[in-house]
PDB file of N, CA and C in Angstrom:
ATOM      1  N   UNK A   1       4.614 -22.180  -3.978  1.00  0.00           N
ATOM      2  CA  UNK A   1       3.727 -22.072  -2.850  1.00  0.00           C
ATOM      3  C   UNK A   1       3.019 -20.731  -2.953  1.00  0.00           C
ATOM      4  N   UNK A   2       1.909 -20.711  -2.485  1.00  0.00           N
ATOM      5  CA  UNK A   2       0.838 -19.412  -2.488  1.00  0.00           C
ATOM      6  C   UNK A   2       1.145 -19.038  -1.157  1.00  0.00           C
ATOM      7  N   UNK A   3       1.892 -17.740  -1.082  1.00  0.00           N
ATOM      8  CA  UNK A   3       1.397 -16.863   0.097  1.00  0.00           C
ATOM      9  C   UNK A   3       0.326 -15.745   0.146  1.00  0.00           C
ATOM     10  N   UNK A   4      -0.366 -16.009   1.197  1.00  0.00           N
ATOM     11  CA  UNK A   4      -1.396 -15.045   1.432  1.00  0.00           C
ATOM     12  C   UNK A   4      -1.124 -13.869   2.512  1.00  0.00           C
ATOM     13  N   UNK A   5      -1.035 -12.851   2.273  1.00  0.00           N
ATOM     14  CA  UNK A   5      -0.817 -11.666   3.136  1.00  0.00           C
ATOM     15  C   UNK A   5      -2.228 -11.220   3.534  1.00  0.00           C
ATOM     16  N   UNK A   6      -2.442 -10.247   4.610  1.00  0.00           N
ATOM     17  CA  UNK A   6      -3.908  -9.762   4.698  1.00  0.00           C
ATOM     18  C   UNK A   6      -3.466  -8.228   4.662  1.00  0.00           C
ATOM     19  N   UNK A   7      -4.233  -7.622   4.100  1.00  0.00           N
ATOM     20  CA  UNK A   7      -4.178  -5.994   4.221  1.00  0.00           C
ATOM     21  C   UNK A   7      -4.600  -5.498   5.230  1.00  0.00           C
ATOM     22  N   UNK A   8      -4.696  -4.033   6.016  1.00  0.00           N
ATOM     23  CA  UNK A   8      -5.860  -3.937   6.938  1.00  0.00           C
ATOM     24  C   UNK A   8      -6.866  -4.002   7.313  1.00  0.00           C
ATOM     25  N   UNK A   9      -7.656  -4.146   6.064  1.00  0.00           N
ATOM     26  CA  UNK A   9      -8.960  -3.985   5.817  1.00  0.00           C
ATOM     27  C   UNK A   9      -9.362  -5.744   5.992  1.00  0.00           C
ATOM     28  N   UNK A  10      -8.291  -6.846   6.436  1.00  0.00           N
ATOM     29  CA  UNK A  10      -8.311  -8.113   6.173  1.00  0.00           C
ATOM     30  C   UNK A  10      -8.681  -8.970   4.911  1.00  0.00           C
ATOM     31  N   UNK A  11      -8.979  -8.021   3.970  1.00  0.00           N
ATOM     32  CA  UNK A  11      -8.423  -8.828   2.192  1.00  0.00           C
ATOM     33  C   UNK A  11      -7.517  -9.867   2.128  1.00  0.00           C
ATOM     34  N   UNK A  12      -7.361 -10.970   1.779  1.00  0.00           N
ATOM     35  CA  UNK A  12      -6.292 -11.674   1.647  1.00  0.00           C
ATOM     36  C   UNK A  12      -5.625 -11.570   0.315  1.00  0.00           C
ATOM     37  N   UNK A  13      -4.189 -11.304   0.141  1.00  0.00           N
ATOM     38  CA  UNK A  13      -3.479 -10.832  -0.850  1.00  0.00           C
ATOM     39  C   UNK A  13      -2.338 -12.269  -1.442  1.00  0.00           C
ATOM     40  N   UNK A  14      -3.292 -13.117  -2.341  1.00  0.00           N
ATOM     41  CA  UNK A  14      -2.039 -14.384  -2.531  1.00  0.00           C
ATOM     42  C   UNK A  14      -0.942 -13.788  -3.534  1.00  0.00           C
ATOM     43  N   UNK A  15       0.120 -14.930  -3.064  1.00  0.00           N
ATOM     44  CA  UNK A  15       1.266 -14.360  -4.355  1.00  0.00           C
ATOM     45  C   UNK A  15       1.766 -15.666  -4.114  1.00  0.00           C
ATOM     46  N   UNK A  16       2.495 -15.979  -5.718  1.00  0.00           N
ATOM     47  CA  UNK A  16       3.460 -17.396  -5.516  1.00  0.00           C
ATOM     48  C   UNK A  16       4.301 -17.173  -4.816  1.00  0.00           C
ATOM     49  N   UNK A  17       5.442 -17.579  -4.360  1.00  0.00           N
ATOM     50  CA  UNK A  17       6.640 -17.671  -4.006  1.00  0.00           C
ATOM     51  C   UNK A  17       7.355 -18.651  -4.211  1.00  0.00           C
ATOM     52  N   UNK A  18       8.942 -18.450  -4.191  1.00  0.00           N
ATOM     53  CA  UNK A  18      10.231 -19.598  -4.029  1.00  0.00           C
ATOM     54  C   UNK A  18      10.368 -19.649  -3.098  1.00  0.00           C
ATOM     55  N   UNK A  19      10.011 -21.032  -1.881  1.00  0.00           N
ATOM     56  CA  UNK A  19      10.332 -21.159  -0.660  1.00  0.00           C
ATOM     57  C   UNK A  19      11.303 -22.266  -0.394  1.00  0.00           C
ATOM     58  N   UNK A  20      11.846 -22.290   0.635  1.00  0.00           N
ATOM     59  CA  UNK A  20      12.809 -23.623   1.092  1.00  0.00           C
ATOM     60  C   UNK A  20      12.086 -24.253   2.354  1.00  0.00           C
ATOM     61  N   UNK A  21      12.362 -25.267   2.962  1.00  0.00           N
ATOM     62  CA  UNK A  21      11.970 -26.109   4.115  1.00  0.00           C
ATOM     63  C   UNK A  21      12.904 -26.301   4.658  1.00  0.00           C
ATOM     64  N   UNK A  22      13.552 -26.219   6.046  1.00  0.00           N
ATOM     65  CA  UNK A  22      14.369 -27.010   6.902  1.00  0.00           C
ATOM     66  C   UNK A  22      13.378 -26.900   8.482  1.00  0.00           C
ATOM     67  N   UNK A  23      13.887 -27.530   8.806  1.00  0.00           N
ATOM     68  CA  UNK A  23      13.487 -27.744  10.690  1.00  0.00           C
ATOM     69  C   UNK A  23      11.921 -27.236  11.026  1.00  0.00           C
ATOM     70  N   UNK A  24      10.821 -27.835  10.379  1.00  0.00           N
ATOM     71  CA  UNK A  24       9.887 -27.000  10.475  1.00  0.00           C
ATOM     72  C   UNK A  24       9.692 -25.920  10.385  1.00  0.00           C
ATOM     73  N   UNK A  25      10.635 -24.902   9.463  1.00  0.00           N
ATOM     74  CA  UNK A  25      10.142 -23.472   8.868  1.00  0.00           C
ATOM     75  C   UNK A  25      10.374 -23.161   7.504  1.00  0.00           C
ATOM     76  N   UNK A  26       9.659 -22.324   7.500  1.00  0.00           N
ATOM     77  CA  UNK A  26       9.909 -22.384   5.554  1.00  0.00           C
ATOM     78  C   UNK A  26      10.321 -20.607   5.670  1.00  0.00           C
ATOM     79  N   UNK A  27      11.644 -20.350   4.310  1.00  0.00           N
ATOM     80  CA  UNK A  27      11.895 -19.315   4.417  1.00  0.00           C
ATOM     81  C   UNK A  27      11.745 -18.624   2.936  1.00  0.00           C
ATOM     82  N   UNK A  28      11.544 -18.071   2.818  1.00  0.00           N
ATOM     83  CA  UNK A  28      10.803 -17.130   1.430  1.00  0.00           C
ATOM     84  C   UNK A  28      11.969 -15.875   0.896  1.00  0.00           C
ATOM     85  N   UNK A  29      12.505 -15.722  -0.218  1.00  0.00           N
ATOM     86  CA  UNK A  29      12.997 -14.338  -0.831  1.00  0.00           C
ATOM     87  C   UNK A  29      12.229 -13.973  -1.470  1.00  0.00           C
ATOM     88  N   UNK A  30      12.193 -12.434  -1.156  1.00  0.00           N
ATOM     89  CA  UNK A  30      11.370 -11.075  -1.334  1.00  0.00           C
ATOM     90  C   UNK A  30      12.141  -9.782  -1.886  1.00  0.00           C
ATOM     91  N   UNK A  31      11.287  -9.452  -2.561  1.00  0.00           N
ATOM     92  CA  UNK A  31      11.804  -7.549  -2.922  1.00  0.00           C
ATOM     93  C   UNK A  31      11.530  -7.174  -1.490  1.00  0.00           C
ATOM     94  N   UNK A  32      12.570  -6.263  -1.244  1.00  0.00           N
ATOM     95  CA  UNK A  32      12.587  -5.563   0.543  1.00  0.00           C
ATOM     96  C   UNK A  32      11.308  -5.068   0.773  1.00  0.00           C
ATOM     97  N   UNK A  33      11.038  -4.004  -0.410  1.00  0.00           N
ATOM     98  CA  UNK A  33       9.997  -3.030  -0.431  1.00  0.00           C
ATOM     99  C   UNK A  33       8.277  -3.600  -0.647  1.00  0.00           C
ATOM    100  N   UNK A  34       8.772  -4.861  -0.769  1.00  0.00           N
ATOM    101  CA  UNK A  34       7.319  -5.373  -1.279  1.00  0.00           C
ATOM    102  C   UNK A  34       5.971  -5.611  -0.612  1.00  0.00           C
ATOM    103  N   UNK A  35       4.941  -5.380  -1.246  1.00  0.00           N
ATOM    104  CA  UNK A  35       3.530  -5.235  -0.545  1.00  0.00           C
ATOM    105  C   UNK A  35       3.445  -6.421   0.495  1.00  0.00           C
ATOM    106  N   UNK A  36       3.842  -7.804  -0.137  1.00  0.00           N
ATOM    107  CA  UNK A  36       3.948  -8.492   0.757  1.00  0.00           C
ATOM    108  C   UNK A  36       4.474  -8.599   2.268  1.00  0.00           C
ATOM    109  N   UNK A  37       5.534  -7.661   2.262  1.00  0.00           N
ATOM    110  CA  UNK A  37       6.309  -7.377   3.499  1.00  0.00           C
ATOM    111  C   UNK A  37       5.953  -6.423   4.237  1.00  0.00           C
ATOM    112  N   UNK A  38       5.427  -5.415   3.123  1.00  0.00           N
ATOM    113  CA  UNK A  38       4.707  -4.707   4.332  1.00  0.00           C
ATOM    114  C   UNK A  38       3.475  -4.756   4.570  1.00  0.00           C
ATOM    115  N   UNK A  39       2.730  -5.743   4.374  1.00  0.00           N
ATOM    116  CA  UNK A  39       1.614  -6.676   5.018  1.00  0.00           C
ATOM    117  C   UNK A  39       2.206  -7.111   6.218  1.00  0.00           C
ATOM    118  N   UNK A  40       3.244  -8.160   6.257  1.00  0.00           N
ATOM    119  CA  UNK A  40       3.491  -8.644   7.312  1.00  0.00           C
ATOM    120  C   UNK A  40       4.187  -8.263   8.190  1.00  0.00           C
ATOM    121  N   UNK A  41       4.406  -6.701   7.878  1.00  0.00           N
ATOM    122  CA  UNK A  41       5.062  -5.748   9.241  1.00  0.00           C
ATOM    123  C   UNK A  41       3.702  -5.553   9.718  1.00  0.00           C
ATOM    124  N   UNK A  42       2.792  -5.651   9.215  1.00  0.00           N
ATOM    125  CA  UNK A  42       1.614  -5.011  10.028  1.00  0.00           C
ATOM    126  C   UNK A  42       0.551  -5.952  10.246  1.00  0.00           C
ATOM    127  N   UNK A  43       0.857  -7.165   9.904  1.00  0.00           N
ATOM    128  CA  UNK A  43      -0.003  -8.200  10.336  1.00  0.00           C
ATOM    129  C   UNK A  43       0.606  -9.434  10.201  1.00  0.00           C
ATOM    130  N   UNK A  44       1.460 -10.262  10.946  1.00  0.00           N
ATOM    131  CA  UNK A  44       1.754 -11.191  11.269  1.00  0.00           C
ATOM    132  C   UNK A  44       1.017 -12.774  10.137  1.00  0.00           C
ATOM    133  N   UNK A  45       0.270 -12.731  10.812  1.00  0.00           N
ATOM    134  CA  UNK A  45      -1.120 -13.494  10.247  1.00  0.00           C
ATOM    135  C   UNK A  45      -0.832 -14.628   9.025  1.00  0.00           C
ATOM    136  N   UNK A  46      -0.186 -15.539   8.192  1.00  0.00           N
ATOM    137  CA  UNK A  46      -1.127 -15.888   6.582  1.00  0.00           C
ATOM    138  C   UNK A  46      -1.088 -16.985   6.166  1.00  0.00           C
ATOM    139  N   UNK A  47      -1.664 -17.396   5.265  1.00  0.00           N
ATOM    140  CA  UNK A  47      -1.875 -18.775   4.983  1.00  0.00           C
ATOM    141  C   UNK A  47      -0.797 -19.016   3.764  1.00  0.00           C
ATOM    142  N   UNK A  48      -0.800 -20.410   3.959  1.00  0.00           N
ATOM    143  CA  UNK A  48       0.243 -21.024   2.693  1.00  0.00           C
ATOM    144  C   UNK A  48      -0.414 -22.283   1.996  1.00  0.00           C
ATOM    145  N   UNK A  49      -0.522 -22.259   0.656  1.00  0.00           N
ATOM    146  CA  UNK A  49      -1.127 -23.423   0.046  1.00  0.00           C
ATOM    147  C   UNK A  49      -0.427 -23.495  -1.402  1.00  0.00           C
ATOM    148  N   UNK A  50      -0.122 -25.066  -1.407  1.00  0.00           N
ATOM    149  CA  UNK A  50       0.515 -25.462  -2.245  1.00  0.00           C
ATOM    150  C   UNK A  50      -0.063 -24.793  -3.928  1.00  0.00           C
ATOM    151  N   UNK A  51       0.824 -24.579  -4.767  1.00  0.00           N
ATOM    152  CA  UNK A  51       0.239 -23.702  -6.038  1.00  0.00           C
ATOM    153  C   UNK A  51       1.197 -24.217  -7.127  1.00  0.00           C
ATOM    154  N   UNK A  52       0.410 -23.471  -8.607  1.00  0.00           N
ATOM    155  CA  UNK A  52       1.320 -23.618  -9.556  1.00  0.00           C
ATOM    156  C   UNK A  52       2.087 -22.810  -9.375  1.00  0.00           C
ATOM    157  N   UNK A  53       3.372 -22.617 -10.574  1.00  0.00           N
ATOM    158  CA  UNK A  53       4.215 -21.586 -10.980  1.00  0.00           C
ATOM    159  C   UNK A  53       3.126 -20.368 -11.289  1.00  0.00           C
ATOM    160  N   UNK A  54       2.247 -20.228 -11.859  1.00  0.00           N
ATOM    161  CA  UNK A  54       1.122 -18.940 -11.869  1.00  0.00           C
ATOM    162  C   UNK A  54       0.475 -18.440 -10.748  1.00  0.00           C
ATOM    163  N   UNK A  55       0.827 -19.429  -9.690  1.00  0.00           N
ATOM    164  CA  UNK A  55      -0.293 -18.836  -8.873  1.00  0.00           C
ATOM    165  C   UNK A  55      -1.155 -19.736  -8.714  1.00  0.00           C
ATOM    166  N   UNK A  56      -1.999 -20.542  -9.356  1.00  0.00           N
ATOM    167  CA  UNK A  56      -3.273 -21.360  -8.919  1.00  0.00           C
ATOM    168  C   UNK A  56      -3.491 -22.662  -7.576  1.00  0.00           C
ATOM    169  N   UNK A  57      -4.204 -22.191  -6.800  1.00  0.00           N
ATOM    170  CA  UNK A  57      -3.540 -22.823  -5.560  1.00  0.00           C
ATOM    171  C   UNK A  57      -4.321 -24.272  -5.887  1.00  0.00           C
ATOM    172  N   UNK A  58      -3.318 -25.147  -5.626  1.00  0.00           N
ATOM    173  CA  UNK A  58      -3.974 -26.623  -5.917  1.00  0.00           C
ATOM    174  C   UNK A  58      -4.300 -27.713  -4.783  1.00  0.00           C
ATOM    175  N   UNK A  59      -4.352 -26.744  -3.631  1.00  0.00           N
ATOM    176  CA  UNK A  59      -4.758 -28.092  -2.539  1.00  0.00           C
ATOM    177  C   UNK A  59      -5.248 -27.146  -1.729  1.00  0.00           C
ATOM    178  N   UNK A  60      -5.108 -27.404  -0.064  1.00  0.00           N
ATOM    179  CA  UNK A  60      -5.512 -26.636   0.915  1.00  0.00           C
ATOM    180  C   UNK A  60      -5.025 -25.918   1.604  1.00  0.00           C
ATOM    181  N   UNK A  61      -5.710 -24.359   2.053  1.00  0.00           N
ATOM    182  CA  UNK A  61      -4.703 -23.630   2.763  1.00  0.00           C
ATOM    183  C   UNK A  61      -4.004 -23.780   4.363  1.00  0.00           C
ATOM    184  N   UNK A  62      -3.312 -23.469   4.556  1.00  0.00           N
ATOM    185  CA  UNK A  62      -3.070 -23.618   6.204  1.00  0.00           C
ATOM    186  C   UNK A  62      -2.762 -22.404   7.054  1.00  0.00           C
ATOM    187  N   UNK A  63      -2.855 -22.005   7.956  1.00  0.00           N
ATOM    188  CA  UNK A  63      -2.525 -20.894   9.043  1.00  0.00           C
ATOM    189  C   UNK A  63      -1.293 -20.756   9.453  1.00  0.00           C
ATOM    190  N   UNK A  64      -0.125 -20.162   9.151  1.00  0.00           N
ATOM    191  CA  UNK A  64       0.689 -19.949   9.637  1.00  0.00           C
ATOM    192  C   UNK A  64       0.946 -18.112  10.086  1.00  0.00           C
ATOM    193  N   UNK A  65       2.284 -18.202  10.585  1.00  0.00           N
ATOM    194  CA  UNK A  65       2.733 -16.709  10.904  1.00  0.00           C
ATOM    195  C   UNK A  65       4.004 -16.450   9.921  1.00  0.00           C
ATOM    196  N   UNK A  66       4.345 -15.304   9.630  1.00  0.00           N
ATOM    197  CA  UNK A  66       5.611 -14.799   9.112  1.00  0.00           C
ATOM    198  C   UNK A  66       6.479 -13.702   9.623  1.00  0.00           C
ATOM    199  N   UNK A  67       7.398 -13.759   9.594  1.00  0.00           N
ATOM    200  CA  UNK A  67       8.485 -12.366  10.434  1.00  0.00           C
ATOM    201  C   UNK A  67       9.394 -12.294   9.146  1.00  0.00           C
ATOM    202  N   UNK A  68       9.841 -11.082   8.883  1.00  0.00           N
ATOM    203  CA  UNK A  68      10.938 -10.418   8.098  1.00  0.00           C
ATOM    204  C   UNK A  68      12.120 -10.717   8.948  1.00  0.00           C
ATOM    205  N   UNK A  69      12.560 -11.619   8.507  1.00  0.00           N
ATOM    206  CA  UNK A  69      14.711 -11.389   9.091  1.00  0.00           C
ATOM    207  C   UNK A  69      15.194 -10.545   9.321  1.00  0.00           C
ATOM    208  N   UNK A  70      15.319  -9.758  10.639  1.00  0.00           N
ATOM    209  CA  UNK A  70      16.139  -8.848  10.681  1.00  0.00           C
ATOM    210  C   UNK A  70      17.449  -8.675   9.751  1.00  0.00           C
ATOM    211  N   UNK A  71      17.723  -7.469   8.850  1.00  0.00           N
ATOM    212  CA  UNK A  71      19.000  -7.354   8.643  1.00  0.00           C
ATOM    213  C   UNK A  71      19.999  -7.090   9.587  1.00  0.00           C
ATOM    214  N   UNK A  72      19.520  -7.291  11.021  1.00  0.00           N
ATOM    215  CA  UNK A  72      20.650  -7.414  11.935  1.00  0.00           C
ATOM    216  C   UNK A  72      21.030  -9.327  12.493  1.00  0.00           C
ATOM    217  N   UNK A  73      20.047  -9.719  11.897  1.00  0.00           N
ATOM    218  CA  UNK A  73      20.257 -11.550  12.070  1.00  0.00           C
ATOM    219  C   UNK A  73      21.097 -11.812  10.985  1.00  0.00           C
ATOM    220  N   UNK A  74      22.296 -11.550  10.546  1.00  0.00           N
ATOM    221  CA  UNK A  74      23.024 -11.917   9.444  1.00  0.00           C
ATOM    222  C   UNK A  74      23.073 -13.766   9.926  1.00  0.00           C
ATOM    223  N   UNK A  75      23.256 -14.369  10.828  1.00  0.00           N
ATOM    224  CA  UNK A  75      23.459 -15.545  10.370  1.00  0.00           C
ATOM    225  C   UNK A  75      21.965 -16.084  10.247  1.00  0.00           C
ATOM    226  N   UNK A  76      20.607 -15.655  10.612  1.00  0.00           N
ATOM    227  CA  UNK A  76      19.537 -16.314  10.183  1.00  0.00           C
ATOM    228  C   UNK A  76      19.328 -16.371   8.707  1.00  0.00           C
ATOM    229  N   UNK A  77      19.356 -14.932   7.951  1.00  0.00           N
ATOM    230  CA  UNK A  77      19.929 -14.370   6.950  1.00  0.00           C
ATOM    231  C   UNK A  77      20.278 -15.181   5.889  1.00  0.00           C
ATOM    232  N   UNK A  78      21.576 -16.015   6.318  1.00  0.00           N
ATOM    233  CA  UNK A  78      22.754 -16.548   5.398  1.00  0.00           C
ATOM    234  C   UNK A  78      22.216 -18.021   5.596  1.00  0.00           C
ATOM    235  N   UNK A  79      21.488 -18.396   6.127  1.00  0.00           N
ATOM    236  CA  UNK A  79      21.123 -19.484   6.417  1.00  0.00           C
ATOM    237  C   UNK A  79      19.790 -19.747   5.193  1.00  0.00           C
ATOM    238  N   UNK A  80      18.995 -18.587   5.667  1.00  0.00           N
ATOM    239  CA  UNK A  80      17.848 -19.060   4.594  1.00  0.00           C
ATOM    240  C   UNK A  80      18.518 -18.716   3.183  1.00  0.00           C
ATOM    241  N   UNK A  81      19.606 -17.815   2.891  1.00  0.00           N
ATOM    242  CA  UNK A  81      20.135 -17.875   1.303  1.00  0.00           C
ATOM    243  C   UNK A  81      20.480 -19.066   1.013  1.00  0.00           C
ATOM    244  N   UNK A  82      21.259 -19.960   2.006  1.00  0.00           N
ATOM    245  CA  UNK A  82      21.846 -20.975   1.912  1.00  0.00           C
ATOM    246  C   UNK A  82      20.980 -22.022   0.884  1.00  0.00           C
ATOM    247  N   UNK A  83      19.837 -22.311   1.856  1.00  0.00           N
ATOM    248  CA  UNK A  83      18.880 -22.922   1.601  1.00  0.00           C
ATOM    249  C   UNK A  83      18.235 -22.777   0.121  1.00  0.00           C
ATOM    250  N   UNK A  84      17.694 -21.595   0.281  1.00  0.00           N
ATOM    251  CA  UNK A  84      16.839 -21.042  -1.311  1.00  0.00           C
ATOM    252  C   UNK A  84      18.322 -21.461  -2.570  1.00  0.00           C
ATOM    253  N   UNK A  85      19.612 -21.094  -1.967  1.00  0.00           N
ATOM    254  CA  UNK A  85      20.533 -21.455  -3.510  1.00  0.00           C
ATOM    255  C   UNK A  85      20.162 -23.044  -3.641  1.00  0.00           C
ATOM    256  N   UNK A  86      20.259 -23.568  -2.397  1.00  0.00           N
ATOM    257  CA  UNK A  86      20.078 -25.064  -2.758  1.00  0.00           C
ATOM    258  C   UNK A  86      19.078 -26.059  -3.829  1.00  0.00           C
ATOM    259  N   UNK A  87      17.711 -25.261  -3.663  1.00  0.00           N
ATOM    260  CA  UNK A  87      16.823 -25.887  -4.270  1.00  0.00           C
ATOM    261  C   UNK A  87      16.532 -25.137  -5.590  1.00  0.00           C
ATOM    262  N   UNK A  88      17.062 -23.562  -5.601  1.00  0.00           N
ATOM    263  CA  UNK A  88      16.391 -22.837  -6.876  1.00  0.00           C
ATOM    264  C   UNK A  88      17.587 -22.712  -7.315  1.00  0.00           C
ATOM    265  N   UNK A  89      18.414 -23.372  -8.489  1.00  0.00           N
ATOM    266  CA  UNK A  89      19.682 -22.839  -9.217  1.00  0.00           C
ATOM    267  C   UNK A  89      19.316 -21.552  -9.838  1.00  0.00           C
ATOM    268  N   UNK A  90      18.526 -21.004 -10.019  1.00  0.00           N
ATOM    269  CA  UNK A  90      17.892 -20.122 -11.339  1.00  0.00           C
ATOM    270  C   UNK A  90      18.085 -18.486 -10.412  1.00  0.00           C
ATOM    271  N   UNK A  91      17.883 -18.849  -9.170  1.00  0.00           N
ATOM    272  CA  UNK A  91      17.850 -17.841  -8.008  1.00  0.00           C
ATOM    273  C   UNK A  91      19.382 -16.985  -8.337  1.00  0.00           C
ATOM    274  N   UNK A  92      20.340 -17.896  -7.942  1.00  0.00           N
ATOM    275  CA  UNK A  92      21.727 -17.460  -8.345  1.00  0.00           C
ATOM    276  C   UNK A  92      21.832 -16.482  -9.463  1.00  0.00           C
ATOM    277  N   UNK A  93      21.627 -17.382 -10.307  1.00  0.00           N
ATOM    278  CA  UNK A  93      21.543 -16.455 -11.930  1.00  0.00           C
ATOM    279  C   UNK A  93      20.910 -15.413 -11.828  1.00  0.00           C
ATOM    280  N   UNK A  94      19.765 -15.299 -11.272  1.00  0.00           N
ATOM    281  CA  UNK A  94      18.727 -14.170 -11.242  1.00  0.00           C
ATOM    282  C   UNK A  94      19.305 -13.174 -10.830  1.00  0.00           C
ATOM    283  N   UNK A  95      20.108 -13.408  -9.848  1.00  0.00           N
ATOM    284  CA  UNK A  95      20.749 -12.635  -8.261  1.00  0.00           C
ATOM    285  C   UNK A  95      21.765 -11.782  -8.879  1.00  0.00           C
ATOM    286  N   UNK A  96      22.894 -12.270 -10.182  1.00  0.00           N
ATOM    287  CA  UNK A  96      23.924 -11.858 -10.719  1.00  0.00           C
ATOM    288  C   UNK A  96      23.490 -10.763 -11.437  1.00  0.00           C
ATOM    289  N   UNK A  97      21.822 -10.491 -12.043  1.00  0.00           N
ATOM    290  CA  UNK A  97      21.710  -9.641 -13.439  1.00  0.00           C
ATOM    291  C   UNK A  97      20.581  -8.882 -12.632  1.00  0.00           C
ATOM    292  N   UNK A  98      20.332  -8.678 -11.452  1.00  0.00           N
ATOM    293  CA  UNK A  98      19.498  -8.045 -11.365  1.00  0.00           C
ATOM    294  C   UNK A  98      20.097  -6.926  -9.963  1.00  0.00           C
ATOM    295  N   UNK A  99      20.676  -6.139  -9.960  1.00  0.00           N
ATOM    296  CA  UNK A  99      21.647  -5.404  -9.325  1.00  0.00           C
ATOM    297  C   UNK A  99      20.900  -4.326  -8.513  1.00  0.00           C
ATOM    298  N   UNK A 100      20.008  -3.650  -8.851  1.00  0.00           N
ATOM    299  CA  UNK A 100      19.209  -2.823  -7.921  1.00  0.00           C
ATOM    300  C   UNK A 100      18.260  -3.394  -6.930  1.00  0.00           C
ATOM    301  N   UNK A 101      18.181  -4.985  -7.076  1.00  0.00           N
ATOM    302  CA  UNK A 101      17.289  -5.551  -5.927  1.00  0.00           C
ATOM    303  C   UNK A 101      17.780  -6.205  -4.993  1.00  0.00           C
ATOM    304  N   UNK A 102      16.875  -5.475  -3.908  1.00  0.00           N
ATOM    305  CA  UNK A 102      17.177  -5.546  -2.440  1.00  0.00           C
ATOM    306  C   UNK A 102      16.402  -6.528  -1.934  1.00  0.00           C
ATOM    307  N   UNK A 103      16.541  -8.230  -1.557  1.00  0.00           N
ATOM    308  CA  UNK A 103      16.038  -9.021  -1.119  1.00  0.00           C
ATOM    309  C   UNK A 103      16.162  -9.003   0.596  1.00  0.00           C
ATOM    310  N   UNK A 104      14.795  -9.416   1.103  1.00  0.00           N
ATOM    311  CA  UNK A 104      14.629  -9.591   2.075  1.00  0.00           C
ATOM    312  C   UNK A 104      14.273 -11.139   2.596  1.00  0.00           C
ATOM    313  N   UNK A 105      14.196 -11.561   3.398  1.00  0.00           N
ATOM    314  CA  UNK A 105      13.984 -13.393   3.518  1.00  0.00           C
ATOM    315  C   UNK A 105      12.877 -13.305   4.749  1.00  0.00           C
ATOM    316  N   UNK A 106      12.404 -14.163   4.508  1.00  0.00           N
ATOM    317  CA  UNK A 106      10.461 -14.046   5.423  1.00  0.00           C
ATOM    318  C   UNK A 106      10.709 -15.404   5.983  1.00  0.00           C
ATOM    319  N   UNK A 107      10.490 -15.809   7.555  1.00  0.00           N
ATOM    320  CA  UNK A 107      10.467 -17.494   8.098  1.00  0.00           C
ATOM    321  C   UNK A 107       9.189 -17.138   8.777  1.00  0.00           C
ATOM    322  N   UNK A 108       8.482 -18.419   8.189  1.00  0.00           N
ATOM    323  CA  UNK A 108       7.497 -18.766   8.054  1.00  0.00           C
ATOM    324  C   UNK A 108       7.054 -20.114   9.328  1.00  0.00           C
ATOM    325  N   UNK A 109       6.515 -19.728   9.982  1.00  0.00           N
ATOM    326  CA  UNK A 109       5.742 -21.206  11.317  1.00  0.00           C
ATOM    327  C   UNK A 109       4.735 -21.400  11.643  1.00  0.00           C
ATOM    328  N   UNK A 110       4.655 -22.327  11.800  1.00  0.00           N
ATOM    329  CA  UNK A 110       3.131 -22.759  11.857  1.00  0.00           C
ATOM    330  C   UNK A 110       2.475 -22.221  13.291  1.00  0.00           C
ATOM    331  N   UNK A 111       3.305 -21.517  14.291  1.00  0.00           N
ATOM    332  CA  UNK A 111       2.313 -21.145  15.538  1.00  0.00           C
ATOM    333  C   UNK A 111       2.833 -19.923  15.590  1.00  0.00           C
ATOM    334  N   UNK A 112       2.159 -19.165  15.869  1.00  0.00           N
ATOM    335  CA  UNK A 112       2.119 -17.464  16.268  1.00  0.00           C
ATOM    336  C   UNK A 112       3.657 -17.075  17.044  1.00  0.00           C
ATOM    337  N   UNK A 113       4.528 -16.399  16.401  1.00  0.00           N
ATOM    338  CA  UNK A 113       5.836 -15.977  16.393  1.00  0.00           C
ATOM    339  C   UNK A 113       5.422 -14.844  17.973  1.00  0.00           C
ATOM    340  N   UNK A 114       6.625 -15.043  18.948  1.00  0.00           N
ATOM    341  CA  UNK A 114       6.609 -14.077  19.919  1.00  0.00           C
ATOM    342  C   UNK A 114       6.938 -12.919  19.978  1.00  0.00           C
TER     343      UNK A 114
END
């Protein structure tokens, strides 16, 4: 999936991502520190459109919102890991050899988060 972040300047910033689906939200793993995230500490705002593994978005975009998981929501948290192990086996593996990264998890809805 293509996420689009906006900068301040309102640029839109796509990036692929590994997302999961349950209950009408989709939840995303992230580097903590990443541009993406701190886009969406500072602008709520972005679109999602279906893409390749490169990036190339292959259908149409849509409007949604995104929030960073509190690291004080440990069970929202453990919920979207849950999820992402489910569909990405490769995630796991990744997770074991890569020791200095600090993942963060992004839920994603289709109407403006309160």
């Amino acid at each position: 999936m293509s996420l689009t972040t906006f900068r301040k300047t309102g640029v839109g910033v796509p990036t692929p991502v590994w997302f999961a689906e349950e209950d009408g939200k989709l939840y995303v793993i992230t580097q903590q520190n990443s541009g993406k995230v701190k886009r969406i500490r500072n602008n709520s705002r972005v679109e999602i459109a279906p893409c390749t593994m490169r990036g190339k978005v292959t259908g149409p975009a849509q409007e949604a919102f995104a929030r960073e998981i509190s690291l004080d929501d440990e069970p929202t948290r453990a919920h979207a890991d849950r999820i992402l192990n489910r569909k990405y086996f490769l995630k796991r593996i990744m997770m074991l050899f890569n020791r200095g990264y600090q993942p963060t998890y992004l839920e994603i809805h289709a109407k403006e988060l309160p």
